[in-house]
PDB file of N, CA and C in Angstrom:
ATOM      1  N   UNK A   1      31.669 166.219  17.967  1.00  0.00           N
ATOM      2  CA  UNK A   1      32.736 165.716  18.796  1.00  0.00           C
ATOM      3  C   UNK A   1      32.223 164.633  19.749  1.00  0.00           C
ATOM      4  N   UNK A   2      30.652 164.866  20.389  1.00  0.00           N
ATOM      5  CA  UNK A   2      30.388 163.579  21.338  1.00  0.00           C
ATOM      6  C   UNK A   2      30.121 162.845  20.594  1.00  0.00           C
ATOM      7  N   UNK A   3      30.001 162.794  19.080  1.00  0.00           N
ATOM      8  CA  UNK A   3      29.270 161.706  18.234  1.00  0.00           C
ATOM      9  C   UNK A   3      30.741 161.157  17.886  1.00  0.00           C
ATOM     10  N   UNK A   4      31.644 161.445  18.390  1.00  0.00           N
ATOM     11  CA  UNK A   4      32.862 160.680  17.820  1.00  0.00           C
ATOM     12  C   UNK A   4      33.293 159.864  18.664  1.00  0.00           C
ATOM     13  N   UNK A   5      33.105 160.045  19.716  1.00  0.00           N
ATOM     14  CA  UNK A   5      33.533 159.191  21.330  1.00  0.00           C
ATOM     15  C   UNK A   5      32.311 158.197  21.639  1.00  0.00           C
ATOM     16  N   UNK A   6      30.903 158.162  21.026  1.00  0.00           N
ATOM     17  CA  UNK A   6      30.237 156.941  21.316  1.00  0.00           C
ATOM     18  C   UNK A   6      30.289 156.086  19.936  1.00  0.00           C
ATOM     19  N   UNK A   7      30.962 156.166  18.728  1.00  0.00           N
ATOM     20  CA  UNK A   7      31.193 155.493  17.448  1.00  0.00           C
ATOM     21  C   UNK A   7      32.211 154.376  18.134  1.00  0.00           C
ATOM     22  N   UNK A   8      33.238 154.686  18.755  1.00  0.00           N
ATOM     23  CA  UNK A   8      33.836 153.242  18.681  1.00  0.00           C
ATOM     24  C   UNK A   8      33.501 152.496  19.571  1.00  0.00           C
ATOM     25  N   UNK A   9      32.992 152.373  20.916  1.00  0.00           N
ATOM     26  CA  UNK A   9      32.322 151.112  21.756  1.00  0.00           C
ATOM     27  C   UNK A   9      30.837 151.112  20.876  1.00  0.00           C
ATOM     28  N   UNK A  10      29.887 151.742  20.177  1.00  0.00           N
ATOM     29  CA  UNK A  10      29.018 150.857  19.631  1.00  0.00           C
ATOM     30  C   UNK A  10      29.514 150.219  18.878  1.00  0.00           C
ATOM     31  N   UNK A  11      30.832 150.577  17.947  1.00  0.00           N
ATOM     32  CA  UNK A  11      31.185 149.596  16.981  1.00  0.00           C
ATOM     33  C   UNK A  11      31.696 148.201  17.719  1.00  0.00           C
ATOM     34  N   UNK A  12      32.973 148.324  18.679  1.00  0.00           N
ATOM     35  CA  UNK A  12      32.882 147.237  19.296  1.00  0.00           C
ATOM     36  C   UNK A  12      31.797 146.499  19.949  1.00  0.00           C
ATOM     37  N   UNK A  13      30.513 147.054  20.484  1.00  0.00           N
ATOM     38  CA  UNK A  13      29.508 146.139  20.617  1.00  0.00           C
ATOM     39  C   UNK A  13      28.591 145.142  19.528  1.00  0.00           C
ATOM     40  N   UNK A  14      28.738 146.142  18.655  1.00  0.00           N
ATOM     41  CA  UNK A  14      28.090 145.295  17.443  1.00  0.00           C
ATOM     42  C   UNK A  14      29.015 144.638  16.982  1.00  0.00           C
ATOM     43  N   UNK A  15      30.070 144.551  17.001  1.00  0.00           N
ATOM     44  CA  UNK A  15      31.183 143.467  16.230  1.00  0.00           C
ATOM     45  C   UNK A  15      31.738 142.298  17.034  1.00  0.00           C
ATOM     46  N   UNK A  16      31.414 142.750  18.936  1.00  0.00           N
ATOM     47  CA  UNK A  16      32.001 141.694  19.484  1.00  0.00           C
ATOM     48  C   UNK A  16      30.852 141.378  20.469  1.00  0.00           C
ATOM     49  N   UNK A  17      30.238 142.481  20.942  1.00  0.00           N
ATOM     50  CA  UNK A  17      29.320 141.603  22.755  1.00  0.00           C
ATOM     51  C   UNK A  17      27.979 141.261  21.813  1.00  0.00           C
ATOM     52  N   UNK A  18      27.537 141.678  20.680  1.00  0.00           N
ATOM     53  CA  UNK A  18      26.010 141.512  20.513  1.00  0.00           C
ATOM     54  C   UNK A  18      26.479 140.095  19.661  1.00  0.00           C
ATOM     55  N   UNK A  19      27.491 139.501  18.540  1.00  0.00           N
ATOM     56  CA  UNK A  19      26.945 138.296  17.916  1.00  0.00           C
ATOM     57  C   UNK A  19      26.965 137.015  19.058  1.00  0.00           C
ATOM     58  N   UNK A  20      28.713 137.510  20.568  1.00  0.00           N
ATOM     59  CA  UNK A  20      28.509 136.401  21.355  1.00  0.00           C
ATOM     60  C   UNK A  20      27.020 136.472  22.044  1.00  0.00           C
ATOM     61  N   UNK A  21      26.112 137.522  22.625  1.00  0.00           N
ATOM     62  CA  UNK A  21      25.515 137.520  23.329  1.00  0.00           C
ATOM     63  C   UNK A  21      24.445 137.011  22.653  1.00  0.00           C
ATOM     64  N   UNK A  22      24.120 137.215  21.594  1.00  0.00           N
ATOM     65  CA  UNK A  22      23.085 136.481  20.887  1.00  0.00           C
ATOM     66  C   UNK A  22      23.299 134.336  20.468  1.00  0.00           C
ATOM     67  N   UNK A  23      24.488 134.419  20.518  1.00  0.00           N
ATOM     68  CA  UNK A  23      24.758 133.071  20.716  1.00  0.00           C
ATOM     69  C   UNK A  23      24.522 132.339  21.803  1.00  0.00           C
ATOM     70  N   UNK A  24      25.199 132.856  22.579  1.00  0.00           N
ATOM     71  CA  UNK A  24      24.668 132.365  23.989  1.00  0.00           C
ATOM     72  C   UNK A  24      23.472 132.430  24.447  1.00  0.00           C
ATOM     73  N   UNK A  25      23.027 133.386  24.194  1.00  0.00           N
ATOM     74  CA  UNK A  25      21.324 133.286  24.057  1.00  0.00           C
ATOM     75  C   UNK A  25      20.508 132.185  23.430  1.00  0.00           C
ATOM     76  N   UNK A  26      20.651 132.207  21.956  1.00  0.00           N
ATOM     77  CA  UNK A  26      19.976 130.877  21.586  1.00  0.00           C
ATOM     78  C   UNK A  26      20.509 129.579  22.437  1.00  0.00           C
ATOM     79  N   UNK A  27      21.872 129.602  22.594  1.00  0.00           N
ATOM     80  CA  UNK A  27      22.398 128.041  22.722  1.00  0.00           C
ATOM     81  C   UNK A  27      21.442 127.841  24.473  1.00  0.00           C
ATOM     82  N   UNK A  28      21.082 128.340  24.846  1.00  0.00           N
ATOM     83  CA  UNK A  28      20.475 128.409  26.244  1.00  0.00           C
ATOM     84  C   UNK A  28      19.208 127.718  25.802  1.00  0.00           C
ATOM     85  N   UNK A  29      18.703 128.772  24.820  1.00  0.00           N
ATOM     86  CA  UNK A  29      17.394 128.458  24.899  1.00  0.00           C
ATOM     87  C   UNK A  29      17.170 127.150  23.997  1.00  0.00           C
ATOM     88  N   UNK A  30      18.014 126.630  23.107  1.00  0.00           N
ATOM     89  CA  UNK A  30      17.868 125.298  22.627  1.00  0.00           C
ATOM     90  C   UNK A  30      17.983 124.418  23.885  1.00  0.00           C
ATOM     91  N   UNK A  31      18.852 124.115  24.885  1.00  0.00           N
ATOM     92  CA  UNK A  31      19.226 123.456  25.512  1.00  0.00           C
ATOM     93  C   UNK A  31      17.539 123.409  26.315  1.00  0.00           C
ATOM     94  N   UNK A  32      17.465 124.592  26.588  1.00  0.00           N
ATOM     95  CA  UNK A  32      16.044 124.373  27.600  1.00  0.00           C
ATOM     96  C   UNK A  32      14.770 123.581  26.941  1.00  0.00           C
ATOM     97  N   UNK A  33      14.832 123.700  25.655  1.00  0.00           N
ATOM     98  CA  UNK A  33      13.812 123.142  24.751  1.00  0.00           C
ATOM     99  C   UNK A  33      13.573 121.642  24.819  1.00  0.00           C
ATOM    100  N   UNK A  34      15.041 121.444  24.835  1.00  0.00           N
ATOM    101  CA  UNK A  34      15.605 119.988  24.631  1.00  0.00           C
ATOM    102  C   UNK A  34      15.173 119.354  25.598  1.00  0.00           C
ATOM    103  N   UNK A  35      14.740 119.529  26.654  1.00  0.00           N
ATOM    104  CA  UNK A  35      14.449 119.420  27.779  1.00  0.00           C
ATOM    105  C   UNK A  35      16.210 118.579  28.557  1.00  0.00           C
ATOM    106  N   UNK A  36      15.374 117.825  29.682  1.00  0.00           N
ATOM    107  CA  UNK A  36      16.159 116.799  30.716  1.00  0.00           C
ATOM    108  C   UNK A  36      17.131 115.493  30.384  1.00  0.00           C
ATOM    109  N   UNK A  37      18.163 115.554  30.077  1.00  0.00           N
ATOM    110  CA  UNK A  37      18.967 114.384  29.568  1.00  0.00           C
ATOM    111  C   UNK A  37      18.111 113.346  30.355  1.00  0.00           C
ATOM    112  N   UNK A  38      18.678 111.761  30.277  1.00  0.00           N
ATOM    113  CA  UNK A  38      18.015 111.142  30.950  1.00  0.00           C
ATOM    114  C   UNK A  38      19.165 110.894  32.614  1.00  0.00           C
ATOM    115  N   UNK A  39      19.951 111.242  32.682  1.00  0.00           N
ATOM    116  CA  UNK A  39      21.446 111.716  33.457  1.00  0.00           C
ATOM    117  C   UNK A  39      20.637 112.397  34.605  1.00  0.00           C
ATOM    118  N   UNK A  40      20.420 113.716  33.882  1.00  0.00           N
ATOM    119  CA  UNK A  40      19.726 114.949  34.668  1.00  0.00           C
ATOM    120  C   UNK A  40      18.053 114.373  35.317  1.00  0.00           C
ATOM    121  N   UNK A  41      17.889 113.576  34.339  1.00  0.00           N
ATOM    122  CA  UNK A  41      16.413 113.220  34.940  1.00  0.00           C
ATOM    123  C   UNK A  41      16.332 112.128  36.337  1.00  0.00           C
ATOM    124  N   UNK A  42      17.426 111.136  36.202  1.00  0.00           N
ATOM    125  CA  UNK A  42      17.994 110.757  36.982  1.00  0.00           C
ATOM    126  C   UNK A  42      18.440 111.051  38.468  1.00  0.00           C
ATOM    127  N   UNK A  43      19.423 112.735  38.406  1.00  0.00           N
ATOM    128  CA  UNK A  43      19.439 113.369  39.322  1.00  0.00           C
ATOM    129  C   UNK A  43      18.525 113.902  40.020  1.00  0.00           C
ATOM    130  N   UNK A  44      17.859 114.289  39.344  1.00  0.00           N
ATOM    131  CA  UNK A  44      16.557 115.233  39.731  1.00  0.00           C
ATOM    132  C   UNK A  44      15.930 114.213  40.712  1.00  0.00           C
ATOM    133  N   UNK A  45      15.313 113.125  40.245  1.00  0.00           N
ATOM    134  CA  UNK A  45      14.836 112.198  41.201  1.00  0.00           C
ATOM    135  C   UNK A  45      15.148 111.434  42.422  1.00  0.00           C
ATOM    136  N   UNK A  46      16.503 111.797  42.390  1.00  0.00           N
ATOM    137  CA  UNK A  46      17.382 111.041  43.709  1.00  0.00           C
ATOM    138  C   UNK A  46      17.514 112.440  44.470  1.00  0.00           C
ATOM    139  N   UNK A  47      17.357 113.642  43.824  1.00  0.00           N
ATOM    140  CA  UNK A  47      17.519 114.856  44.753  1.00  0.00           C
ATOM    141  C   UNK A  47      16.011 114.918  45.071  1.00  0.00           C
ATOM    142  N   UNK A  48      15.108 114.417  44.711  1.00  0.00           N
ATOM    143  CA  UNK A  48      13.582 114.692  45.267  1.00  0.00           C
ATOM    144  C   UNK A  48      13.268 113.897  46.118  1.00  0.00           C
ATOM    145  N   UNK A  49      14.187 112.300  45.785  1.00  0.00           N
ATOM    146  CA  UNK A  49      14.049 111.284  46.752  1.00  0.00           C
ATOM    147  C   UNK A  49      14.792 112.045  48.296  1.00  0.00           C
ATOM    148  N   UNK A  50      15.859 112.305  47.997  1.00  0.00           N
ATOM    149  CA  UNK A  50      16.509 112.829  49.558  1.00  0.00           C
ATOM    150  C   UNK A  50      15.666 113.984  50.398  1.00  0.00           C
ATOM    151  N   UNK A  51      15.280 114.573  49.619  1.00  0.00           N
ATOM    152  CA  UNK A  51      14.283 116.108  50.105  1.00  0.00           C
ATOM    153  C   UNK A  51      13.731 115.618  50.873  1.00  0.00           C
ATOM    154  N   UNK A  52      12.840 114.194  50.094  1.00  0.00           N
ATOM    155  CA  UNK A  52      11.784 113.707  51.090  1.00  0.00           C
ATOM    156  C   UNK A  52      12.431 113.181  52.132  1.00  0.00           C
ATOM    157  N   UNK A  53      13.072 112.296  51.431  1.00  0.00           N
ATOM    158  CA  UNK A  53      13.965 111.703  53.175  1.00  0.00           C
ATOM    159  C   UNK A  53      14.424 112.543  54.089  1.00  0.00           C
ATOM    160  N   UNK A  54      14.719 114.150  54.165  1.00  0.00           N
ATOM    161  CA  UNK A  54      15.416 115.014  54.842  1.00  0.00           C
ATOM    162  C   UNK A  54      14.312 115.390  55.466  1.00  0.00           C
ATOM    163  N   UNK A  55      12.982 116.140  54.466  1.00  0.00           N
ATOM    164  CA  UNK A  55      11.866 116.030  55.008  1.00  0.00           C
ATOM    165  C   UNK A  55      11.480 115.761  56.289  1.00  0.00           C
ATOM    166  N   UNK A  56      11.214 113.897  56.076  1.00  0.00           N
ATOM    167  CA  UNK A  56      10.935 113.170  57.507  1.00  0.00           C
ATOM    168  C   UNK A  56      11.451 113.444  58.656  1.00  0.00           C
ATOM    169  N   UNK A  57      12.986 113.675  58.039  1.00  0.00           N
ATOM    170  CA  UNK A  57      13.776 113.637  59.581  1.00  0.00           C
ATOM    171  C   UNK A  57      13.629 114.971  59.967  1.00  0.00           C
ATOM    172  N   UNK A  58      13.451 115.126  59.817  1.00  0.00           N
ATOM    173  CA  UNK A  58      13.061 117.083  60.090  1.00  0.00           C
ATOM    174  C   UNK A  58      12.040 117.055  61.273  1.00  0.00           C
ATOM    175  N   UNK A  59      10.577 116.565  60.081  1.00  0.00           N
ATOM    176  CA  UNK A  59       9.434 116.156  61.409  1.00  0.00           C
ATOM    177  C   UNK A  59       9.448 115.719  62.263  1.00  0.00           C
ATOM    178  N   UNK A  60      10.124 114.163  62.384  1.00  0.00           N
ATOM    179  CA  UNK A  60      10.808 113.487  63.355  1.00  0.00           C
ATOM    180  C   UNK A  60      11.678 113.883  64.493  1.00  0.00           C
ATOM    181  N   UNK A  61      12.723 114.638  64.075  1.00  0.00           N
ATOM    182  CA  UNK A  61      13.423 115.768  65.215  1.00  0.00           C
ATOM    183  C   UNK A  61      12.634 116.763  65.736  1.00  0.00           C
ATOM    184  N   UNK A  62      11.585 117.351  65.259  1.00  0.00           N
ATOM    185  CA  UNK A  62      10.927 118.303  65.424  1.00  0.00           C
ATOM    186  C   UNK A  62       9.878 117.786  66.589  1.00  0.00           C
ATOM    187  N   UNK A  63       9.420 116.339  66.205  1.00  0.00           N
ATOM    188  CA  UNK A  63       8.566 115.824  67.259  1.00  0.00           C
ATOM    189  C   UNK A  63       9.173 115.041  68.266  1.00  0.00           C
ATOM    190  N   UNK A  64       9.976 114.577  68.136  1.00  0.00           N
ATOM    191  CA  UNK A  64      11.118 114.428  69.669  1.00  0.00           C
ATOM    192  C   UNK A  64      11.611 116.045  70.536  1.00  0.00           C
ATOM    193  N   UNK A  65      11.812 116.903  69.884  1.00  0.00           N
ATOM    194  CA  UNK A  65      11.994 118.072  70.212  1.00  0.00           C
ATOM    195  C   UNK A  65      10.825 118.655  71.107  1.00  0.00           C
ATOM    196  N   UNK A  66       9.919 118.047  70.487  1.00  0.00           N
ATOM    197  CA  UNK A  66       8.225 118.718  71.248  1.00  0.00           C
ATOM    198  C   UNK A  66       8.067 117.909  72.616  1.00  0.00           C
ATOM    199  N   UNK A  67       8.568 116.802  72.270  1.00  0.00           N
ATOM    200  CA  UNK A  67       8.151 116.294  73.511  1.00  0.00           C
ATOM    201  C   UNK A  67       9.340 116.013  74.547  1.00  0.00           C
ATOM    202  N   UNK A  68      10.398 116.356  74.205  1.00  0.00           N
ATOM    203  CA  UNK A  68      11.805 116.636  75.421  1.00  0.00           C
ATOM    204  C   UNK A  68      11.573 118.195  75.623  1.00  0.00           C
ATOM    205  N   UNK A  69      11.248 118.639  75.246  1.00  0.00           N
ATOM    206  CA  UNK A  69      11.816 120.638  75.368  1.00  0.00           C
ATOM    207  C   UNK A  69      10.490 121.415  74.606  1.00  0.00           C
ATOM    208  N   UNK A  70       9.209 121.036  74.968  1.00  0.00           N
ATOM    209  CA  UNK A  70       8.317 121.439  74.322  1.00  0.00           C
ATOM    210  C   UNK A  70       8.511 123.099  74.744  1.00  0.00           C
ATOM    211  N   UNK A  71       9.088 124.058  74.724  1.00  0.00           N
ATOM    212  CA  UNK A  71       9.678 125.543  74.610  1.00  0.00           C
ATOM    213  C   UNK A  71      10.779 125.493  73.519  1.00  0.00           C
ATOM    214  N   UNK A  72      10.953 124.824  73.132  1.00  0.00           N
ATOM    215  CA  UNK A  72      12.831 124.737  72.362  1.00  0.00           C
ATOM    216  C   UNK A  72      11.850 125.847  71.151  1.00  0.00           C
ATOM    217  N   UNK A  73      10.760 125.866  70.288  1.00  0.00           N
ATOM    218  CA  UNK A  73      10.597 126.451  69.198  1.00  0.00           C
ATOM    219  C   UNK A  73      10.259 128.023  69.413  1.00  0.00           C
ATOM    220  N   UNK A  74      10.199 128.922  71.498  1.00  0.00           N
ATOM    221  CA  UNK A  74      10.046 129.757  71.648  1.00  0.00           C
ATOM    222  C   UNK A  74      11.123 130.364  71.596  1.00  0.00           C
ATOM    223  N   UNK A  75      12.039 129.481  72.109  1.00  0.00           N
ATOM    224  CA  UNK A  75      13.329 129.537  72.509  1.00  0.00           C
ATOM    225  C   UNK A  75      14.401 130.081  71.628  1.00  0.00           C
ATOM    226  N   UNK A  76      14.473 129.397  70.695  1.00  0.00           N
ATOM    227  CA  UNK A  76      15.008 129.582  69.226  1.00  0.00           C
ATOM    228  C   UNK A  76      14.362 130.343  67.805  1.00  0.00           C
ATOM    229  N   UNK A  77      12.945 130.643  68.751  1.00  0.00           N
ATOM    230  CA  UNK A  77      12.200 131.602  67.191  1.00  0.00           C
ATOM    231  C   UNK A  77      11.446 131.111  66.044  1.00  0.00           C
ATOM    232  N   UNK A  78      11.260 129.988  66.468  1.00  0.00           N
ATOM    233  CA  UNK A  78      10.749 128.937  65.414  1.00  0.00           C
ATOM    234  C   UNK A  78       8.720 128.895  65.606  1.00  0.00           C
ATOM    235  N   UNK A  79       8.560 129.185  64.489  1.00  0.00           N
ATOM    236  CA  UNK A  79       7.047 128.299  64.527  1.00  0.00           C
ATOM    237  C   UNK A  79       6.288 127.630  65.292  1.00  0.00           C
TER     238      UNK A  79
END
């Protein structure tokens, strides 16, 4: 009788979640293979360019900060 109540969700798993899940699986892992469109490669570099630029200003606020309110990093918990 319990062998009759786990027969139909394995059957629906093997007939419906395991061929999508295995699809989606490969199609992932082709894509990752494939590597970086040249689009994406593109992005990537204008988001590494800004990092840096955000970067600076970071230090920059950080060292105006030191020298108007040299406590501001006790103050707030900071480093």
């Amino acid at each position: 009788m319990d062998m009759d109540l786990l027969i139909a969700p394995i059957i629906i798993f093997l007939v419906i979640v395991a061929p999508i899940w295995l699809i989606l699986h490969y199609r992932s892992k082709r894509q990752v293979s494939q590597g970086l469109t040249e689009e994406e490669f593109g992005q990537l570099n204008d988001l590494i360019a800004k990092a840096e630029k955000m970067s600076h200003r970071i230090e920059t606020l950080e060292a105006i900060l030191d020298t108007d309110s040299p406590e501001w990093r006790a103050k707030h918990g900071h480093n």
